[in-house]
Protein backbone atom coordinates (compact mmCIF):
# COMPACT_ATOMS: atom_id res chain seq x y z
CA UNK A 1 73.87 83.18 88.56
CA UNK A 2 77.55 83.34 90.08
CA UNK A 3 79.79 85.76 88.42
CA UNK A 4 83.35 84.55 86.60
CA UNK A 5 86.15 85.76 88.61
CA UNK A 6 89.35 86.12 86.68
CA UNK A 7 91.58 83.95 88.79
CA UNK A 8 95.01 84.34 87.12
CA UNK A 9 97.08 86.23 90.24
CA UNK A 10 95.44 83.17 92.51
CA UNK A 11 97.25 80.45 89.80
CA UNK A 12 100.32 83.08 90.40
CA UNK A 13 100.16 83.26 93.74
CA UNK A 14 100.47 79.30 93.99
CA UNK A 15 103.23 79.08 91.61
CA UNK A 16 101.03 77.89 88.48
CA UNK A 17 101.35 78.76 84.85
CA UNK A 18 99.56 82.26 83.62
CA UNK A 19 98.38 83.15 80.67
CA UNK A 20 99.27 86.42 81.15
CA UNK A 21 101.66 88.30 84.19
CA UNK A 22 98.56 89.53 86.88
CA UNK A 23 99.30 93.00 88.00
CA UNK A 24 98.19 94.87 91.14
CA UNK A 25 99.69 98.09 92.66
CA UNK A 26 99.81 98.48 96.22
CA UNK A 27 98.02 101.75 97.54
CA UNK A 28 95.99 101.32 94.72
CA UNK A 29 92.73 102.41 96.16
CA UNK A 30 93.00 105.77 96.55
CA UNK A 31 96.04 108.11 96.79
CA UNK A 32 96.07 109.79 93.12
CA UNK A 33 92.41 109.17 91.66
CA UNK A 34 90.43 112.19 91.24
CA UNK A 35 87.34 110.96 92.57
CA UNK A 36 89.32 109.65 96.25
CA UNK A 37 90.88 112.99 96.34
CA UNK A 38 86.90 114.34 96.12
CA UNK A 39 85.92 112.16 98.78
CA UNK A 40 88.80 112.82 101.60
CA UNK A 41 87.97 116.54 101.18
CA UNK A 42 84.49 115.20 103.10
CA UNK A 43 86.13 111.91 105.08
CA UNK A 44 88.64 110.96 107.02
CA UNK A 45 90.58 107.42 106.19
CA UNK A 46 88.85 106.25 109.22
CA UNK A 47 85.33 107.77 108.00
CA UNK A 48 85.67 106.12 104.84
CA UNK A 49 86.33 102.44 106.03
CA UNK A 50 83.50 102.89 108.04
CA UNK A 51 80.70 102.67 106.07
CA UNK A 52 81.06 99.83 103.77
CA UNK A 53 79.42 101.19 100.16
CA UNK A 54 81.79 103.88 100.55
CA UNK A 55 84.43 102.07 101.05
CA UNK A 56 83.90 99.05 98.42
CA UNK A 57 83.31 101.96 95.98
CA UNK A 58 87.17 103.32 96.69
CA UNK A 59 88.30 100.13 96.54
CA UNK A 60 86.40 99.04 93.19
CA UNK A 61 87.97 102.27 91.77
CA UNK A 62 91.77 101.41 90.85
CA UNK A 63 90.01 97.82 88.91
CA UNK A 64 88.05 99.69 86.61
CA UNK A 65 90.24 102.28 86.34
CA UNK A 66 93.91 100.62 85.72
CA UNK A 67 92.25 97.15 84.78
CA UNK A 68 94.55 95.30 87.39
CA UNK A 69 94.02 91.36 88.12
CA UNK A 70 93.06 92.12 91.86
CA UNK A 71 91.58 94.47 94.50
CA UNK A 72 93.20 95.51 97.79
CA UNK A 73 91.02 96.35 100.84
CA UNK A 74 90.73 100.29 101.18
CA UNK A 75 92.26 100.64 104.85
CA UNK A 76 94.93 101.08 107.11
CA UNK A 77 97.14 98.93 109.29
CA UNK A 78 95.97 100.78 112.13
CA UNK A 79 92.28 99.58 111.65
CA UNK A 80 92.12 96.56 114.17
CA UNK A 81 93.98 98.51 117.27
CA UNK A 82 91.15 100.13 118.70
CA UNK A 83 89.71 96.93 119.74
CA UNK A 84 92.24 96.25 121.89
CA UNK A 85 92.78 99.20 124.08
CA UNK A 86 94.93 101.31 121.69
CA UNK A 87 93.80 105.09 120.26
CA UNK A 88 95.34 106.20 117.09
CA UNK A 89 94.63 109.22 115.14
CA UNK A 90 95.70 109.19 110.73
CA UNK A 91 96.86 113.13 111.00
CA UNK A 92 97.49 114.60 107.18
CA UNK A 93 101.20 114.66 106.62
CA UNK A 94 102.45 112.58 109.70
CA UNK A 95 100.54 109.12 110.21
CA UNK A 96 99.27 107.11 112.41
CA UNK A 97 99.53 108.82 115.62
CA UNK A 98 99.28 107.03 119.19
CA UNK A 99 99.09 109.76 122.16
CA UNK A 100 99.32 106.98 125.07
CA UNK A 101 102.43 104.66 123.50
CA UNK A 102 103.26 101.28 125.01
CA UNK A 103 106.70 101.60 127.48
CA UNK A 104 106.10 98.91 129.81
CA UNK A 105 105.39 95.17 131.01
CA UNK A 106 102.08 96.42 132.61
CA UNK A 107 100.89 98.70 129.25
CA UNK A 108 101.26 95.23 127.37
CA UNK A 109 99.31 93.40 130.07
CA UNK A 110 96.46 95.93 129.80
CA UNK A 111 95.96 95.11 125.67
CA UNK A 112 92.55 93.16 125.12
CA UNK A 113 91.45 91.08 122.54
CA UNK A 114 89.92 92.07 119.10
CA UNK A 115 86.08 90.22 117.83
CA UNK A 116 86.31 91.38 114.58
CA UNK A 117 82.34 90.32 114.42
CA UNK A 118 82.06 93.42 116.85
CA UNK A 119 84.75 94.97 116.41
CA UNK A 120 85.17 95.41 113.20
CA UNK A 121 82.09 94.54 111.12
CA UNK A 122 82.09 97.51 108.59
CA UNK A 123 85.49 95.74 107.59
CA UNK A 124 83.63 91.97 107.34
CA UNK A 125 80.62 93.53 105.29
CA UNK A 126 82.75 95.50 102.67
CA UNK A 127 84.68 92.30 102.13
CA UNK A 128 81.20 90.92 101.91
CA UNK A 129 80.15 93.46 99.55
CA UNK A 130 83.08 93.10 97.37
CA UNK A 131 83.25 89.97 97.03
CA UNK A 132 79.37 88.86 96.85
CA UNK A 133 78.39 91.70 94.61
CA UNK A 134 80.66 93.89 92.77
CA UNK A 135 84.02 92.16 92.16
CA UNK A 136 85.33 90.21 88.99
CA UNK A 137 88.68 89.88 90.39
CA UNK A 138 90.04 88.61 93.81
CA UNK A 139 90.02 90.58 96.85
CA UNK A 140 93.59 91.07 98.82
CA UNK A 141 92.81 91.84 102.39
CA UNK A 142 95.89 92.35 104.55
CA UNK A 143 97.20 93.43 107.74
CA UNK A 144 100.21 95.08 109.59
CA UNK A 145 103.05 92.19 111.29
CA UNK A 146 103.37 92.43 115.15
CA UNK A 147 106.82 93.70 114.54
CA UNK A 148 105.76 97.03 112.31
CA UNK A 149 102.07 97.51 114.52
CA UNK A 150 104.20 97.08 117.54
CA UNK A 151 107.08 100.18 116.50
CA UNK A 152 103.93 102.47 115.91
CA UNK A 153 102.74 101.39 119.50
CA UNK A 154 105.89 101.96 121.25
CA UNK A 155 107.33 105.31 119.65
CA UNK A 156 103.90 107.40 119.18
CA UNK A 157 103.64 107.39 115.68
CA UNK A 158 106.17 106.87 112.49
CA UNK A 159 110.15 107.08 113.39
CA UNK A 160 113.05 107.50 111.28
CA UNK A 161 115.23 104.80 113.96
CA UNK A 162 112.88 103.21 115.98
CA UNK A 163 115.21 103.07 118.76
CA UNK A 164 112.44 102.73 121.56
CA UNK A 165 110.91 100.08 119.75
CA UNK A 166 114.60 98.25 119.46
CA UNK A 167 115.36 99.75 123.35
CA UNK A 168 112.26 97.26 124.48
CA UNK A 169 113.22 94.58 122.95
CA UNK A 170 116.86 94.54 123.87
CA UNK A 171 115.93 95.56 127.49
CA UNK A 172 112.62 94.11 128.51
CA UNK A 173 112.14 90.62 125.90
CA UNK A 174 109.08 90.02 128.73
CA UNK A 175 107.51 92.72 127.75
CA UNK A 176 108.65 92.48 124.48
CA UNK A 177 107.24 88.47 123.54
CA UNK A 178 104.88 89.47 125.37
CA UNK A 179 103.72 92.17 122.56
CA UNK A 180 104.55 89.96 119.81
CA UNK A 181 101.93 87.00 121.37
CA UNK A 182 99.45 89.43 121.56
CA UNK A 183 99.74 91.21 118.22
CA UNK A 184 100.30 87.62 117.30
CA UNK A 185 96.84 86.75 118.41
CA UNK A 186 95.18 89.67 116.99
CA UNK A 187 96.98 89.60 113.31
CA UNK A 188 95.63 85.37 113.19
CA UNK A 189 91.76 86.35 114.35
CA UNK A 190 91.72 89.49 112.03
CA UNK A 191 93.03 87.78 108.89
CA UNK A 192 91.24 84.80 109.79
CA UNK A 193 87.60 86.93 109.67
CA UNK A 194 88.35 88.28 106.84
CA UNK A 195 89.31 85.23 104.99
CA UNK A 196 86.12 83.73 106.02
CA UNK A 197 84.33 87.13 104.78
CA UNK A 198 85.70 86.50 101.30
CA UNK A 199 89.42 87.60 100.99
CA UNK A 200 91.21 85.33 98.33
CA UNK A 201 94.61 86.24 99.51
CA UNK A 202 96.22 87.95 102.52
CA UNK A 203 99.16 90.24 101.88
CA UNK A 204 101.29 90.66 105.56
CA UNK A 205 102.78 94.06 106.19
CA UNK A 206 106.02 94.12 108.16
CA UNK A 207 107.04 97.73 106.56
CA UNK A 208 109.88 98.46 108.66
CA UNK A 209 111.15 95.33 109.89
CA UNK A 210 114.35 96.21 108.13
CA UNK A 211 115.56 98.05 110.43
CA UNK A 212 116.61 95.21 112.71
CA UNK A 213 119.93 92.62 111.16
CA UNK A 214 118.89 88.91 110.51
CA UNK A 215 120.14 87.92 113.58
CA UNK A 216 117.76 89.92 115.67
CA UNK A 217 114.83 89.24 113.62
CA UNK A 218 115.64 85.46 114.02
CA UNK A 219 115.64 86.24 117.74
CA UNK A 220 113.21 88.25 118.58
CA UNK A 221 110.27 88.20 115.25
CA UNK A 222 110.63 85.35 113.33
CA UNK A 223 108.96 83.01 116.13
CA UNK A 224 105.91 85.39 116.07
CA UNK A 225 105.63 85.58 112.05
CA UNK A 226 106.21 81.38 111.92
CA UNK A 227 103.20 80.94 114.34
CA UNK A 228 101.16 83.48 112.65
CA UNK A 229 101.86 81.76 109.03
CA UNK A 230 101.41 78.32 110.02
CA UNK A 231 98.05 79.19 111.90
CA UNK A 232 96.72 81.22 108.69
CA UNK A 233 98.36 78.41 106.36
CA UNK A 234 94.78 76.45 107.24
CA UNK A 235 92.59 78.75 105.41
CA UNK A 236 94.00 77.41 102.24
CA UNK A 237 94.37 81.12 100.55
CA UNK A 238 97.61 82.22 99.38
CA UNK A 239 100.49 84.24 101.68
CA UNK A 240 102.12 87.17 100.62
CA UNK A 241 104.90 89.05 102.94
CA UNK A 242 106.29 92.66 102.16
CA UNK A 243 108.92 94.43 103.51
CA UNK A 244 110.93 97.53 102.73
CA UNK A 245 114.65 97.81 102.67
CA UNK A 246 114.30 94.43 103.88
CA UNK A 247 116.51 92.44 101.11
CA UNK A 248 119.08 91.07 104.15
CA UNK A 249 115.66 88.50 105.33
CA UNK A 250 115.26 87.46 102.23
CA UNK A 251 116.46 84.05 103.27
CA UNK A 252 114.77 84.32 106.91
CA UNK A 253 111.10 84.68 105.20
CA UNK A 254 111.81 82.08 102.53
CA UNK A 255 112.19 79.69 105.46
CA UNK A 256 108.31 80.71 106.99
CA UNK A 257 105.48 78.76 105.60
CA UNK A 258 104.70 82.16 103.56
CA UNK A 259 103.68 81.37 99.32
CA UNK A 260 104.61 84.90 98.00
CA UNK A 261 107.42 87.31 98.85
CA UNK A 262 107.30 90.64 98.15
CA UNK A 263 110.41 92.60 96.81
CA UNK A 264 110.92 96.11 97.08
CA UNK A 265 113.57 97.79 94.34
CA UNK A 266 116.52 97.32 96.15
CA UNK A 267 116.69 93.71 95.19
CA UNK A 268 115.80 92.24 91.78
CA UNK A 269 113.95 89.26 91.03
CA UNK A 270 116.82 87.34 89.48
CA UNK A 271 119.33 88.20 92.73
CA UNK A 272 116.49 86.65 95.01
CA UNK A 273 115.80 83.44 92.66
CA UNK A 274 120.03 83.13 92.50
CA UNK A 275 119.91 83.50 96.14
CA UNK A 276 117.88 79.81 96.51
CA UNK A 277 114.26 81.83 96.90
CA UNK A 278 112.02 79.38 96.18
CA UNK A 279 108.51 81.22 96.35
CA UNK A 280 106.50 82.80 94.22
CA UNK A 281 107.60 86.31 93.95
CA UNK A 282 106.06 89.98 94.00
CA UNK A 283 107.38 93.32 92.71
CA UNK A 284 109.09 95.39 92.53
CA UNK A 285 108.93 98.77 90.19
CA UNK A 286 110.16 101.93 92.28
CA UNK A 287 107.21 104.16 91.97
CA UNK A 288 109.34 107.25 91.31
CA UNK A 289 110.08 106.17 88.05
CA UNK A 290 106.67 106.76 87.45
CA UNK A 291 107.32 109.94 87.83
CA UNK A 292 109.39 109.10 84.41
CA UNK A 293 108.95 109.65 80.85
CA UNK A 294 107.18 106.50 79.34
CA UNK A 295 110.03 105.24 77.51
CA UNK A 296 111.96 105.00 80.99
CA UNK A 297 108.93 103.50 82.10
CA UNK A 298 108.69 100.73 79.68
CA UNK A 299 112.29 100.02 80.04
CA UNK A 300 112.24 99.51 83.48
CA UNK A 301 108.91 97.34 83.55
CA UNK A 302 110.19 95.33 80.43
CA UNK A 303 113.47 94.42 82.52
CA UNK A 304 111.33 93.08 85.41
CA UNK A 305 108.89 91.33 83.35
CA UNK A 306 112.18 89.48 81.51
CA UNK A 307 113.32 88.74 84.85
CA UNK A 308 109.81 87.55 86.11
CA UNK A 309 108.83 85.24 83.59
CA UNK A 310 112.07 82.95 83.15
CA UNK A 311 110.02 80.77 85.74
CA UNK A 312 106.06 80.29 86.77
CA UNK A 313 105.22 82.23 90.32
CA UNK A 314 105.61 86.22 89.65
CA UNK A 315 102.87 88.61 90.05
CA UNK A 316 103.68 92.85 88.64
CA UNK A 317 103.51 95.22 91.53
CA UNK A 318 105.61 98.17 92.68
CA UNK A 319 108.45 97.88 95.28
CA UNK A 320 106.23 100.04 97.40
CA UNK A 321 102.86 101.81 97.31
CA UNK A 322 101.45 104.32 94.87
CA UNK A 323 102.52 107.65 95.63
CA UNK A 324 99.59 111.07 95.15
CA UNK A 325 101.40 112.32 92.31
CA UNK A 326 101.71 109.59 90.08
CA UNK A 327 98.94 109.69 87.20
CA UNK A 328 96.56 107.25 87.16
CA UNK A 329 96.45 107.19 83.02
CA UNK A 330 100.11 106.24 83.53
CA UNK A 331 99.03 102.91 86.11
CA UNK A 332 96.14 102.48 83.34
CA UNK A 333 99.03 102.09 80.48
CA UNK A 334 101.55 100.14 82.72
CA UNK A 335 98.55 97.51 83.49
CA UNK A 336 98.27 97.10 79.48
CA UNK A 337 101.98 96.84 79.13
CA UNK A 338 102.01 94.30 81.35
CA UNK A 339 99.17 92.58 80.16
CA UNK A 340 100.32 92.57 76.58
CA UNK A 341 104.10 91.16 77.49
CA UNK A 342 105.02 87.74 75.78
């Protein structure tokens, strides 16, 4: 007997008419439930999304737990890089960490190619498992944009400038399109896999793509992200894009062939809809104020979900992820706010 998935953040996603605004918090899996906090005392990140039961289990966690209208894979950005020729290490308090960084034409040249059948196949079967077995809601799989994979590639790990990311591109575009056709490759077979696997929606990372002005990311990253779009456009699931501090390409990404936009809190859902956006939109609570007192809370939610609901097409999240300290009986009781809005 097939199970009934609650499908209203899918009708969301494509614009449609919900009985009720669908809620999911990015970083949900994880971060500040007791029983991940258990588990990474035993296992890495990398440990975890390696074994598939384990991993379905942390990312099962935050539905039960918060009642939220969808699940996000339990893994990094960093996950498919290893298949093509890159080491990275997750070290507590710093990041993804790359000892042998990309810095020239020939380190591009060397990248392979990723089989995510071989590759990557604890990633396939927890999808599988999800999605088959234990899930009532849809899966969100997602990965990292060429441009924000790329800046951990080139400077070694997280920067506060990214000035020998930006140094490449300004100073060696071969290598640099180069990179981008090749992460480009990689992002459209990874997401594809999944997809087939089970995902019901992809959400594309491009964290710090804010750092570059519109008319460099017209230049030198929205040709990659366009391709990438249009190619994963085929699978027929929908397309969500998130950025921080990235409210200056607001316009630029409502041009890609992209269904969902993702705000962080810098920009509010009525300044983007005034501004001609014309997708569905995402967002966009600052996670410190759940740090709040819940009548500061409420406030702040409320205001969104006024602003969210004067059309069809808006799905609850934060403007960014779920930080460790943030209670999870606070996420439970912000889920049933939202729920219960009119």
């Amino acid at each position: 007997m097939s199970r009934q998935i609650n499908d209203t953040i899918l009708k969301a996603f494509r614009g449609e008419a919900t009985h009720h605004v669908p809620a999911w918090y990015m970083r949900q899996a994880g971060r500040s439930q007791k029983e991940y906090r258990k588990l990474k005392e035993k296992y890495s990140l990398f440990e975890i999304t390696h074994q598939p039961e384990l991993c379905a289990y942390v990312t099962r966690l935050p539905v039960e737990h918060y009642g939220v209208d969808a699940a996000i894979l339990y893994k990094d950005i960093m996950t498919p890089l290893p298949a093509i020729g890159v080491d990275v290490e997750i070290k507590k308090g710093i990041g993804p960490v790359i000892d042998k960084p990309i810095r020239s034409l020939q380190d591009v040249e060397r990248l392979g190619e990723i089989d995510p059948e071989s590759d990557v196949p604890y990633v396939l079967e927890t999808i599988r498992l999800l999605t088959e077995e234990q899930l009532d809601v849809p899966l969100i799989s997602f990965s990292g944009a060429p441009f924000t994979i790329a800046s951990y590639m080139i400077e070694g790990g997280p920067s506060k400038n990214y000035h020998k990311t930006k140094a490449m591109m300004y100073s060696d575009p071969k290598a640099w399109f180069l990179l981008m056709d090749k992460l480009g490759d990689m992002v459209i077979t990874y997401v594809k896999s999944q997809i087939k696997a089970g995902a019901r929606a992809i959400q594309i990372f491009d964290s710090w793509v804010g750092t570059l002005n519109v008319a460099d990311y017209r230049t030198y990253v929205k040709p990659v992200m366009h391709r990438i779009f249009s190619e994963l456009k085929e699978e027929g699931v929908p397309l969500i894009l998130f950025g921080v501090g990235a409210r200056h390409l607001i316009l630029e990404w409502n041009d890609l062939p992209v269904d969902v936009l993702g705000l962080d809190w810098r920009m509010s859902v009525t300044e983007a809809r005034n501004l001609g956006i014309t997708k569905t939109l995402q967002g966009n609570l600052d996670p410190a104020i759940l740090l709040s007192d819940w009548a500061t809370i409420e406030s702040r939610a409320q205001a969104i979900l006024e602003e969210g609901t004067e059309k069809p097409g808006f799905v609850f999240n934060l403007g960014h992820g779920i930080t460790p300290d943030i209670k999870p009986a606070t996420l439970k009781k912000l889920t049933e706010f939202i729920h219960a809005y009119k």
